[in-house]
Protein backbone atom coordinates (compact mmCIF):
# COMPACT_ATOMS: atom_id res chain seq x y z
CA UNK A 1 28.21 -4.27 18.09
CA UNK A 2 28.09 -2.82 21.92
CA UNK A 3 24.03 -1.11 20.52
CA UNK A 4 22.89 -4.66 18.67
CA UNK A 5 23.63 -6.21 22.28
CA UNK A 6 21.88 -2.87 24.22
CA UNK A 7 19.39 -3.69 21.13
CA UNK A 8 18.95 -7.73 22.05
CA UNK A 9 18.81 -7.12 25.85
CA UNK A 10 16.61 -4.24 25.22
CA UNK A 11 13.83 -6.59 23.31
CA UNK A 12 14.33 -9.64 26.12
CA UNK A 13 13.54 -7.59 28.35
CA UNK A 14 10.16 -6.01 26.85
CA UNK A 15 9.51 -9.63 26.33
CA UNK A 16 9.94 -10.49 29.57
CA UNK A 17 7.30 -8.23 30.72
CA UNK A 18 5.25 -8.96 28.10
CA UNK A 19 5.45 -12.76 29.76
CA UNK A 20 5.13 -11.08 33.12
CA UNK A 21 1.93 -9.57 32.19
CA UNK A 22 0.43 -12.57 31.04
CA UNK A 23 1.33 -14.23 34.04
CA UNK A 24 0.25 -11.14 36.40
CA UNK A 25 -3.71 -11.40 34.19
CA UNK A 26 -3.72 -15.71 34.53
CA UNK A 27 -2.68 -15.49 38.43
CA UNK A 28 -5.56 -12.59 39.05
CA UNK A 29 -7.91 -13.96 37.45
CA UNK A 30 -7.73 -17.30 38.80
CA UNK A 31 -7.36 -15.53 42.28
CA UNK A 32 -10.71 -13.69 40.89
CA UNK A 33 -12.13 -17.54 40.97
CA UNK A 34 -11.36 -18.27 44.08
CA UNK A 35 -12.38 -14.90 45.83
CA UNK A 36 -15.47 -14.11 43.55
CA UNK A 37 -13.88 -10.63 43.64
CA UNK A 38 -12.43 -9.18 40.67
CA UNK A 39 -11.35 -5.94 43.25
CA UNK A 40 -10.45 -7.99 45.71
CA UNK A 41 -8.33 -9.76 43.51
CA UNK A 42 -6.69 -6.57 42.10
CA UNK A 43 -6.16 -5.48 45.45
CA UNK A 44 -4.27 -8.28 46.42
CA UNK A 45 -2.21 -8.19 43.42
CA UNK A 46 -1.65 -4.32 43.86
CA UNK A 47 -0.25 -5.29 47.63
CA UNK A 48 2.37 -7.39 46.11
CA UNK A 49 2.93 -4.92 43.96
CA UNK A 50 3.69 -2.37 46.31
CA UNK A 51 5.47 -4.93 48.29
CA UNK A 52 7.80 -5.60 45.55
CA UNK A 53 8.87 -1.41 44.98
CA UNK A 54 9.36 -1.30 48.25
CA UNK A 55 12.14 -4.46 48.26
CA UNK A 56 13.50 -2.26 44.76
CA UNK A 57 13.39 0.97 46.77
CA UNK A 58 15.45 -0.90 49.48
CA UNK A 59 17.91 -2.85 47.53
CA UNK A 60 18.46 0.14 45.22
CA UNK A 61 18.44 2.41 48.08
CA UNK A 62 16.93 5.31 46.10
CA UNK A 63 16.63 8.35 48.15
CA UNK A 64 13.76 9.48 49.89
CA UNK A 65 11.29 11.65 48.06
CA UNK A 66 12.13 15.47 48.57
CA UNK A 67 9.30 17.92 49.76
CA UNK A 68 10.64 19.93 46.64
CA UNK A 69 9.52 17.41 44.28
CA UNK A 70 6.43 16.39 45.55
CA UNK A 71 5.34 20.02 45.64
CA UNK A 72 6.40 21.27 41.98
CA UNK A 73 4.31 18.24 40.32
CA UNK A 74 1.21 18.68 39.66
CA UNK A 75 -1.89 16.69 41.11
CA UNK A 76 -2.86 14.99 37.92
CA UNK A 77 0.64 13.22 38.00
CA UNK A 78 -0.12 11.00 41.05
CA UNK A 79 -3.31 9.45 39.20
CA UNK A 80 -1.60 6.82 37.79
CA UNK A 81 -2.48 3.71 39.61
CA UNK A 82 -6.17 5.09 38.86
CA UNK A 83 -5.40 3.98 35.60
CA UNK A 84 -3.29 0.93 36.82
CA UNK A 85 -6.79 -0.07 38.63
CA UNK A 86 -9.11 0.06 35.92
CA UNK A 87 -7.39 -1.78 33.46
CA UNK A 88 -6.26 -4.47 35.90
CA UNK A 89 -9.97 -5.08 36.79
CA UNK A 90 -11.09 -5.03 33.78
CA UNK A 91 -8.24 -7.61 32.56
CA UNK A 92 -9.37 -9.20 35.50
CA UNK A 93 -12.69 -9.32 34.32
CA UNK A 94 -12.03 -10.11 30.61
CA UNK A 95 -9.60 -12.77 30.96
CA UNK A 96 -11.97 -15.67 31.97
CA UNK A 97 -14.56 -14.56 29.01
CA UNK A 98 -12.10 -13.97 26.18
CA UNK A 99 -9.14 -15.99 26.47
CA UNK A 100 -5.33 -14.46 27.65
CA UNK A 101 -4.69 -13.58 23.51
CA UNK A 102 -7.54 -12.15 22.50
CA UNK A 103 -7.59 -9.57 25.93
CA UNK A 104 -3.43 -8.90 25.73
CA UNK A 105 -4.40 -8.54 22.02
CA UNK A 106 -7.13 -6.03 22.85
CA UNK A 107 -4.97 -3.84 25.40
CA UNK A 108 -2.25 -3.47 23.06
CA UNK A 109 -4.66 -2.47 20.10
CA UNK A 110 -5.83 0.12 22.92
CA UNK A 111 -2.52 1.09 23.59
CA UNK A 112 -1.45 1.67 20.62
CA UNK A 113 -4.40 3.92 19.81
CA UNK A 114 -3.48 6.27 22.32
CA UNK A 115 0.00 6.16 21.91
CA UNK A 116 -0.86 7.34 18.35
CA UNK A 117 -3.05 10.11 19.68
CA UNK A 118 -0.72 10.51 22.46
CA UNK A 119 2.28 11.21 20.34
CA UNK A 120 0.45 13.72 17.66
CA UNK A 121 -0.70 15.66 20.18
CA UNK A 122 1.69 15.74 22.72
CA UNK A 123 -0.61 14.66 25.21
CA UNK A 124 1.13 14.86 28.69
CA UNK A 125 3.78 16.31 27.88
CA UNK A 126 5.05 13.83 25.34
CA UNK A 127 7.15 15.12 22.71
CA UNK A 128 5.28 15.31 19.22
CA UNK A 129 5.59 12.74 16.95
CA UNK A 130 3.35 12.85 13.39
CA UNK A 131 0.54 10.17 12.47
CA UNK A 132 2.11 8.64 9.55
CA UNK A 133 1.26 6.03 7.46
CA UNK A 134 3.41 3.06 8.41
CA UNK A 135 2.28 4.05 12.19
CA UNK A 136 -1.67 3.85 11.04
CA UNK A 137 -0.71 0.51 9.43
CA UNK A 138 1.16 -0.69 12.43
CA UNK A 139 -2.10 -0.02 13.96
CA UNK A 140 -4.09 -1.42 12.17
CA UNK A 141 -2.17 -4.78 12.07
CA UNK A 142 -3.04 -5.09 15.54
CA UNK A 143 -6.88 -4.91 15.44
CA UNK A 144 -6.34 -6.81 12.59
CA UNK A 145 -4.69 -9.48 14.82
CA UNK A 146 -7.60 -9.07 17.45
CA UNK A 147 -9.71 -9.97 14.64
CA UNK A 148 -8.22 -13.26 13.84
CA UNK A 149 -7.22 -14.34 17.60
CA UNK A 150 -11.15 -14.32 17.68
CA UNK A 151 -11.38 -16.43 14.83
């Protein structure tokens, strides 16, 4: 019983950022209205962002980053709020054009792409995990859900 709750609370919470998300691409890209800048508004929404880890940082009072640490990772492993940054601009962008389905429909289709390619390959140091057929359907289920939000 104790893993069907973990299980529950788990899935409420993946659906709560799933809401969050939503939310996050509406707000910006009315902000993006307002400011006639989808970068500015991405940079605004990045400050909160940043703003909010720091209250988690705080109120979870995780230690300090060691000098260790920072030195044994690698370069490449910082450049993920370059990713962050494109696809909240382009959300950004999208959102107004396309509708909030049809662009959350279209990032998880791309997501779940890569995660496919991601996992047979091992890309970044993922463990390995085989295309198999019920995955390839999976994904294709999605695009075909793309297809009919545009419907």
């Amino acid at each position: 019983m104790p893993e069907l709750i973990q299980l529950i609370a788990f899935s409420l919470l993946g659906i709560g950022a799933g809401v969050s998300f939503v939310t996050q691409q509406a707000l910006n890209a009315n902000l993006r209205g307002c400011l006639g800048s989808a970068p500015w508004a991405a940079f605004i929404s990045y400050s909160g962002g940043v703003i909010t880890m720091v209250a988690v940082l705080l109120a979870t009072r995780a230690p300090w980053l060691s000098a260790s640490s920072v030195a044994k990772s690698s370069w490449w492993l910082w450049c993920g709020g370059f990713f962050g940054a494109i696809y909240i601009v382009v959300a950004i962008v999208l959102l107004p054009r396309l509708g909030a389905a049809t662009v959350v429909a279209l990032i998880v289709s791309g997501q779940m792409l890569a995660s496919l390619v991601f996992d047979r390959f091992g890309f970044l140091g993922l463990e390995r995990h085989p295309i198999s057929l019920p995955r390839l359907a999976g994904a294709a289920l999605l695009i075909a859900g793309v297809v009919l939000i545009q419907i």
